[in-house]
PDB file of N, CA and C in Angstrom:
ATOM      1  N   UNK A   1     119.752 129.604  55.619  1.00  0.00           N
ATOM      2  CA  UNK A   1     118.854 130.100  56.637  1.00  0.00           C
ATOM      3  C   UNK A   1     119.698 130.745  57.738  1.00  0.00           C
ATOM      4  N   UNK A   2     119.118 132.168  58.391  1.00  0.00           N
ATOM      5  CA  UNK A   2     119.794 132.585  59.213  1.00  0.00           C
ATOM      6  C   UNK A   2     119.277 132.596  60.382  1.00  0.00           C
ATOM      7  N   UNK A   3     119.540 131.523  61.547  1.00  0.00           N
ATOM      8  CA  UNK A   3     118.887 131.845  62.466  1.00  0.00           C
ATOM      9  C   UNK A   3     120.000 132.976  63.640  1.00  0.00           C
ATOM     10  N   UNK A   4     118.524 133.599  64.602  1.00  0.00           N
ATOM     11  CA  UNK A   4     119.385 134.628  65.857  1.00  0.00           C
ATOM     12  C   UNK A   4     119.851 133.553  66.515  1.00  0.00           C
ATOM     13  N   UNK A   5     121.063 134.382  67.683  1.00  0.00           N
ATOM     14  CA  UNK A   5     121.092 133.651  68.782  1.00  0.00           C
ATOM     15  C   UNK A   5     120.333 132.670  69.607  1.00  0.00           C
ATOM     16  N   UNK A   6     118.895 133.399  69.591  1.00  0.00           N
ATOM     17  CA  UNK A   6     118.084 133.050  70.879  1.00  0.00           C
ATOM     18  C   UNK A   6     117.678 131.480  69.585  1.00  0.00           C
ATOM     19  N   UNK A   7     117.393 131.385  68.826  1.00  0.00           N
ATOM     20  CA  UNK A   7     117.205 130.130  68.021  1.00  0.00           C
ATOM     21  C   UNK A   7     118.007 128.760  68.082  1.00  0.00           C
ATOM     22  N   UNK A   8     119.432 129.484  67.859  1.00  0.00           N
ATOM     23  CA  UNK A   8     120.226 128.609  67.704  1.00  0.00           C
ATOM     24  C   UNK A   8     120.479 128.171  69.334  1.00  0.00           C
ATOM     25  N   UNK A   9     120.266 129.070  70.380  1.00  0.00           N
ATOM     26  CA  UNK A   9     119.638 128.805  71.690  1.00  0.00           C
ATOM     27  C   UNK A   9     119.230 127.409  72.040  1.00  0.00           C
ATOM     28  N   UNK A  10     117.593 127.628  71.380  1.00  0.00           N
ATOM     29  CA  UNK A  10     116.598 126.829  71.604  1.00  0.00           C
ATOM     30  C   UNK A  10     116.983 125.605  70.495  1.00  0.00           C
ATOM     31  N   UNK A  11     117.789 125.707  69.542  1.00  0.00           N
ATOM     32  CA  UNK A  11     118.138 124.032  68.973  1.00  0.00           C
ATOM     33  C   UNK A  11     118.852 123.950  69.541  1.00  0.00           C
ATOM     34  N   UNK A  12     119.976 124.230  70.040  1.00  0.00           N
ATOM     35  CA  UNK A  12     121.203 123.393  71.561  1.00  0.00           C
ATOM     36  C   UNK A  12     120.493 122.405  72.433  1.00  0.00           C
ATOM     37  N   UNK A  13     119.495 123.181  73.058  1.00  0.00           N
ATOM     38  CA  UNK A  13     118.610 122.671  74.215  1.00  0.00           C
ATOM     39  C   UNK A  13     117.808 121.343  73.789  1.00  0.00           C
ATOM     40  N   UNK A  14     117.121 121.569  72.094  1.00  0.00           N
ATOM     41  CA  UNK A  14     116.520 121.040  71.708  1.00  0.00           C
ATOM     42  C   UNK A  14     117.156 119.663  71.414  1.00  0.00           C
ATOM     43  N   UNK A  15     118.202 119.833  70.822  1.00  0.00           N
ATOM     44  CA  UNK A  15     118.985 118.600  70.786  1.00  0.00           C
ATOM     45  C   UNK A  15     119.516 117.521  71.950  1.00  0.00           C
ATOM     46  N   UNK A  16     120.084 118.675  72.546  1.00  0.00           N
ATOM     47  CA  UNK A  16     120.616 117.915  74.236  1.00  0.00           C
ATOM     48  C   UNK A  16     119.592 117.131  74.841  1.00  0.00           C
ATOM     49  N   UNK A  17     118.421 117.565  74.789  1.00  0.00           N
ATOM     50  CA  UNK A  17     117.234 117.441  75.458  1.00  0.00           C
ATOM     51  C   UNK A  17     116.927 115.837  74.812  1.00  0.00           C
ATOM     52  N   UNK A  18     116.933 115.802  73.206  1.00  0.00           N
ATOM     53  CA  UNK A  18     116.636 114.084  72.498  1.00  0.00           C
ATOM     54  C   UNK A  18     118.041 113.334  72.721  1.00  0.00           C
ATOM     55  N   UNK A  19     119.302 114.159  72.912  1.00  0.00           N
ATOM     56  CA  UNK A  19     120.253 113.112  73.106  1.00  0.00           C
ATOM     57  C   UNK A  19     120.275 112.507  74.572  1.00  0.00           C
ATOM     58  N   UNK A  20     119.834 113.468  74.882  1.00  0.00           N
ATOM     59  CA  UNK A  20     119.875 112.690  76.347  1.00  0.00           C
ATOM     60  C   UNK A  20     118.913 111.432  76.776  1.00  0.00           C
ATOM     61  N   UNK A  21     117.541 112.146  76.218  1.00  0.00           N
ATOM     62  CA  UNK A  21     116.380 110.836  75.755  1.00  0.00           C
ATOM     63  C   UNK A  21     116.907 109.781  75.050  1.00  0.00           C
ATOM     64  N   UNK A  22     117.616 109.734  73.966  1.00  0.00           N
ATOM     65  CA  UNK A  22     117.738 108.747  72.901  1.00  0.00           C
ATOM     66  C   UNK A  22     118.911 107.471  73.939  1.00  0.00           C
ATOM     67  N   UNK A  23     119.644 108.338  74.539  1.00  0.00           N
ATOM     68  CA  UNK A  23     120.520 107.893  75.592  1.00  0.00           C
ATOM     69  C   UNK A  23     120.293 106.314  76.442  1.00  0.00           C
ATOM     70  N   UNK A  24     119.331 107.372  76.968  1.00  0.00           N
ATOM     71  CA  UNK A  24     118.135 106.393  78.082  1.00  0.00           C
ATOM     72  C   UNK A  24     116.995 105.609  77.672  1.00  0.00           C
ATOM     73  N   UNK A  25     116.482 105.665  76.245  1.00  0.00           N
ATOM     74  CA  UNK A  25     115.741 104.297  75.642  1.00  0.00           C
ATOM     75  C   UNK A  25     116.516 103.392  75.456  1.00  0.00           C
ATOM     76  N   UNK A  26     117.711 104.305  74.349  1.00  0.00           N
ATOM     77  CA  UNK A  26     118.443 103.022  74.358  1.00  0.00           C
ATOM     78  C   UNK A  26     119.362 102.069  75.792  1.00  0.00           C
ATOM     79  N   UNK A  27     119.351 102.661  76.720  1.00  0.00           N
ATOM     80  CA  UNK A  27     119.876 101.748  78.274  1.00  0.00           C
ATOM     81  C   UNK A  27     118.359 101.039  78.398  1.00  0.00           C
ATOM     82  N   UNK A  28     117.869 101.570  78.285  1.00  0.00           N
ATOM     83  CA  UNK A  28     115.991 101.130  79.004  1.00  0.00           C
ATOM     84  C   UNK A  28     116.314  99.545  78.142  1.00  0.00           C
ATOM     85  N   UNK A  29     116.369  99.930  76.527  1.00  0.00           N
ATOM     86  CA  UNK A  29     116.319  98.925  75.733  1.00  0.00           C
ATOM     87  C   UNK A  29     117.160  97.895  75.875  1.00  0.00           C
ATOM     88  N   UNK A  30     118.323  98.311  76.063  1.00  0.00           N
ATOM     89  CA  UNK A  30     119.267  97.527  76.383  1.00  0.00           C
ATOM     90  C   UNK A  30     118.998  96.283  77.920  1.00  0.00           C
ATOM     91  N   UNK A  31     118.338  96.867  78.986  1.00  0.00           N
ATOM     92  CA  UNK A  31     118.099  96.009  80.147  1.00  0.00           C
ATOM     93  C   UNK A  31     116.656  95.597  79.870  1.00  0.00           C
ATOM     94  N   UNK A  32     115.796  96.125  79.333  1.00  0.00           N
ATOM     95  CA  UNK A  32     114.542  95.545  79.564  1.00  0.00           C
ATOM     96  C   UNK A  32     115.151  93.703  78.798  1.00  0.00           C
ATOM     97  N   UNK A  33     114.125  92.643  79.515  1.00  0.00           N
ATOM     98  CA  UNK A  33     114.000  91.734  79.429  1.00  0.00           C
ATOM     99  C   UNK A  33     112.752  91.137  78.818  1.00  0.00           C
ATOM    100  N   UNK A  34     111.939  91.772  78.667  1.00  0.00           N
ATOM    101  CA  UNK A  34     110.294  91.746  78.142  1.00  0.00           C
ATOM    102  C   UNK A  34     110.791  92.419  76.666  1.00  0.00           C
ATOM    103  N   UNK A  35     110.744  91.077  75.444  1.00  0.00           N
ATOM    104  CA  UNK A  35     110.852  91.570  73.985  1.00  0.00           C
ATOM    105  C   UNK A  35     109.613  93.081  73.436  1.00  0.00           C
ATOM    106  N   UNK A  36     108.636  92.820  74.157  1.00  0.00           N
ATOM    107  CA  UNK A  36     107.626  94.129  73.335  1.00  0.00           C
ATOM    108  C   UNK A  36     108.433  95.482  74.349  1.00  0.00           C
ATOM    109  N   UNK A  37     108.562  95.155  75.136  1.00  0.00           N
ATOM    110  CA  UNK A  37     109.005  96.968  75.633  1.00  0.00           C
ATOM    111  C   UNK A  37     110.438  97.347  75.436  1.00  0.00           C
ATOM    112  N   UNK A  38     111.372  96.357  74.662  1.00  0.00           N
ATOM    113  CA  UNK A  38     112.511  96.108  74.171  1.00  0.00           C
ATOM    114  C   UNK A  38     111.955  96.799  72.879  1.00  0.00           C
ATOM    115  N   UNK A  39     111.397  96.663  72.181  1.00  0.00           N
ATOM    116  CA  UNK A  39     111.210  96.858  71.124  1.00  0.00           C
ATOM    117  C   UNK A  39     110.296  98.735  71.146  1.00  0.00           C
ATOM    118  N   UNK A  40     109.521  98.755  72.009  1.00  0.00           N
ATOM    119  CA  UNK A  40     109.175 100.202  71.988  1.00  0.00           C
ATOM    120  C   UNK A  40     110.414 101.258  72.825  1.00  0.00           C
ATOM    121  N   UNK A  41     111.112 100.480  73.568  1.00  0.00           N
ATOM    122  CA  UNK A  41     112.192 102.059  73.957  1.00  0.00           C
ATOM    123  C   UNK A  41     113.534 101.723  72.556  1.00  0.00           C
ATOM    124  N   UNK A  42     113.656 101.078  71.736  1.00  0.00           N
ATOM    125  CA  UNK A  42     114.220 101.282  70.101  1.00  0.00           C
ATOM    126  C   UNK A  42     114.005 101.497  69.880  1.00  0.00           C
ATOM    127  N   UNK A  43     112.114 102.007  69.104  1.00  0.00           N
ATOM    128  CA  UNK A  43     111.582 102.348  68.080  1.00  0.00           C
ATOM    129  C   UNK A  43     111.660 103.891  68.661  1.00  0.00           C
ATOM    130  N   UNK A  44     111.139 104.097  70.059  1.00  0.00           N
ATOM    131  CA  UNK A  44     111.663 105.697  70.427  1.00  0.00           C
ATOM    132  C   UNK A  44     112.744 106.205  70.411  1.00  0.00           C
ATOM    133  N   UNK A  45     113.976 105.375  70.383  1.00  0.00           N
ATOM    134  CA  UNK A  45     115.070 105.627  71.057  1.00  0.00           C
ATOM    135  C   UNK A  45     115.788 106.265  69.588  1.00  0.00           C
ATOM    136  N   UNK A  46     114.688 105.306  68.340  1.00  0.00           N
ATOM    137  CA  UNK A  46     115.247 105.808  66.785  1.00  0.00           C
ATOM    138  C   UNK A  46     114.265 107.167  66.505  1.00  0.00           C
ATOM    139  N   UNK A  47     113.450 106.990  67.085  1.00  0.00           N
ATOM    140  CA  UNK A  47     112.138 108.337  66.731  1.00  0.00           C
ATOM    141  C   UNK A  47     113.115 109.594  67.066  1.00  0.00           C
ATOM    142  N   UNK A  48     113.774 109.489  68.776  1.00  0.00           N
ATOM    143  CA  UNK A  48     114.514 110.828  68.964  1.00  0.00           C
ATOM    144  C   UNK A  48     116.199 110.757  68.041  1.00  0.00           C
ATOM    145  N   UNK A  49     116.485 109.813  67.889  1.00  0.00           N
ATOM    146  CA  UNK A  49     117.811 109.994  66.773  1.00  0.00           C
ATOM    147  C   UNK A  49     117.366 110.694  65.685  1.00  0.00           C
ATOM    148  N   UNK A  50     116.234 110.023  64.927  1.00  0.00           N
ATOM    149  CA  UNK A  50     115.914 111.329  63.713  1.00  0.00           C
ATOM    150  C   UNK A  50     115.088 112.342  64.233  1.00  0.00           C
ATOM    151  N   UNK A  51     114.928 112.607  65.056  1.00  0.00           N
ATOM    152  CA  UNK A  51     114.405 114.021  66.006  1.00  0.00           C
ATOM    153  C   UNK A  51     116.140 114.908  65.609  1.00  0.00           C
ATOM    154  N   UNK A  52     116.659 113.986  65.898  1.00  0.00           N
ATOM    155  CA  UNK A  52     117.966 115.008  66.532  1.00  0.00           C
ATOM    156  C   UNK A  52     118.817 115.321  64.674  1.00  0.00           C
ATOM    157  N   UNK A  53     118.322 114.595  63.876  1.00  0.00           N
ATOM    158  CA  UNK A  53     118.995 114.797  62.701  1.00  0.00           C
ATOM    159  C   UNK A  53     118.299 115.518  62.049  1.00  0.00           C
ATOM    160  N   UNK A  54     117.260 115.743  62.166  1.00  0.00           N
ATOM    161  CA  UNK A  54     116.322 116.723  61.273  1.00  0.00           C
ATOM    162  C   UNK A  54     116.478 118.103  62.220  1.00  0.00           C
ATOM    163  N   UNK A  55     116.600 118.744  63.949  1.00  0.00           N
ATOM    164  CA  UNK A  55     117.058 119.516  64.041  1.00  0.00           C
ATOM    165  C   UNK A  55     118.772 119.853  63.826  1.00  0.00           C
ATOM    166  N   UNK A  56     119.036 119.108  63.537  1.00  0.00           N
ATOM    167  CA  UNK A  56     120.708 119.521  63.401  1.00  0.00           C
ATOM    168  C   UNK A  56     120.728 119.651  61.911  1.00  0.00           C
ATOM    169  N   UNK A  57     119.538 119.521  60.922  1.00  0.00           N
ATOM    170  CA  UNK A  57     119.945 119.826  59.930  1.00  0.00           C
ATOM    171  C   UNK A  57     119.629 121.702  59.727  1.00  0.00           C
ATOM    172  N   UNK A  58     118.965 121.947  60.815  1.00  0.00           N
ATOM    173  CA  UNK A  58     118.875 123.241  60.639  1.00  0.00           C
ATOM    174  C   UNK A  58     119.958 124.328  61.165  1.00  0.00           C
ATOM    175  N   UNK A  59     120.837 123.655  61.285  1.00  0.00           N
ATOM    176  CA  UNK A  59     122.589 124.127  61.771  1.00  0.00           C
ATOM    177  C   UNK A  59     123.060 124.390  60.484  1.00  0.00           C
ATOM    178  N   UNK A  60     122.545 124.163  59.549  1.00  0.00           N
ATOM    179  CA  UNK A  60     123.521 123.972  58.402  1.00  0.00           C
ATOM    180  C   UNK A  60     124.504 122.745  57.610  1.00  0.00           C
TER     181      UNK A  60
END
């Protein structure tokens, strides 16, 4: 697949954008003290990790 510039653009951003999220569930997860909201900023924190592997598979 060949993407333009302006694409490969918008997956940079796109990525930075879930690593930075995936970042901060997982700290959220890490301090929360309440097991159920421990458990929903992981399950997001894995939602944006394979966010970020399914756009980086379009890198090639």
């Amino acid at each position: 697949m060949n993407l333009n510039h302006q694409e490969l653009q918008n997956l940079r951003h796109l990525i930075g954008s879930h690593q930075v999220t995936e970042r901060k569930l997982n700290f959220y997860a890490d301090e929360s003290q309440d097991p159920q909201c421990k458990q929903i900023f992981s399950q997001s924190a894995k939602s944006a990790s394979q966010t970020i592997q399914k756009l980086m598979s379009f890198l090639g």
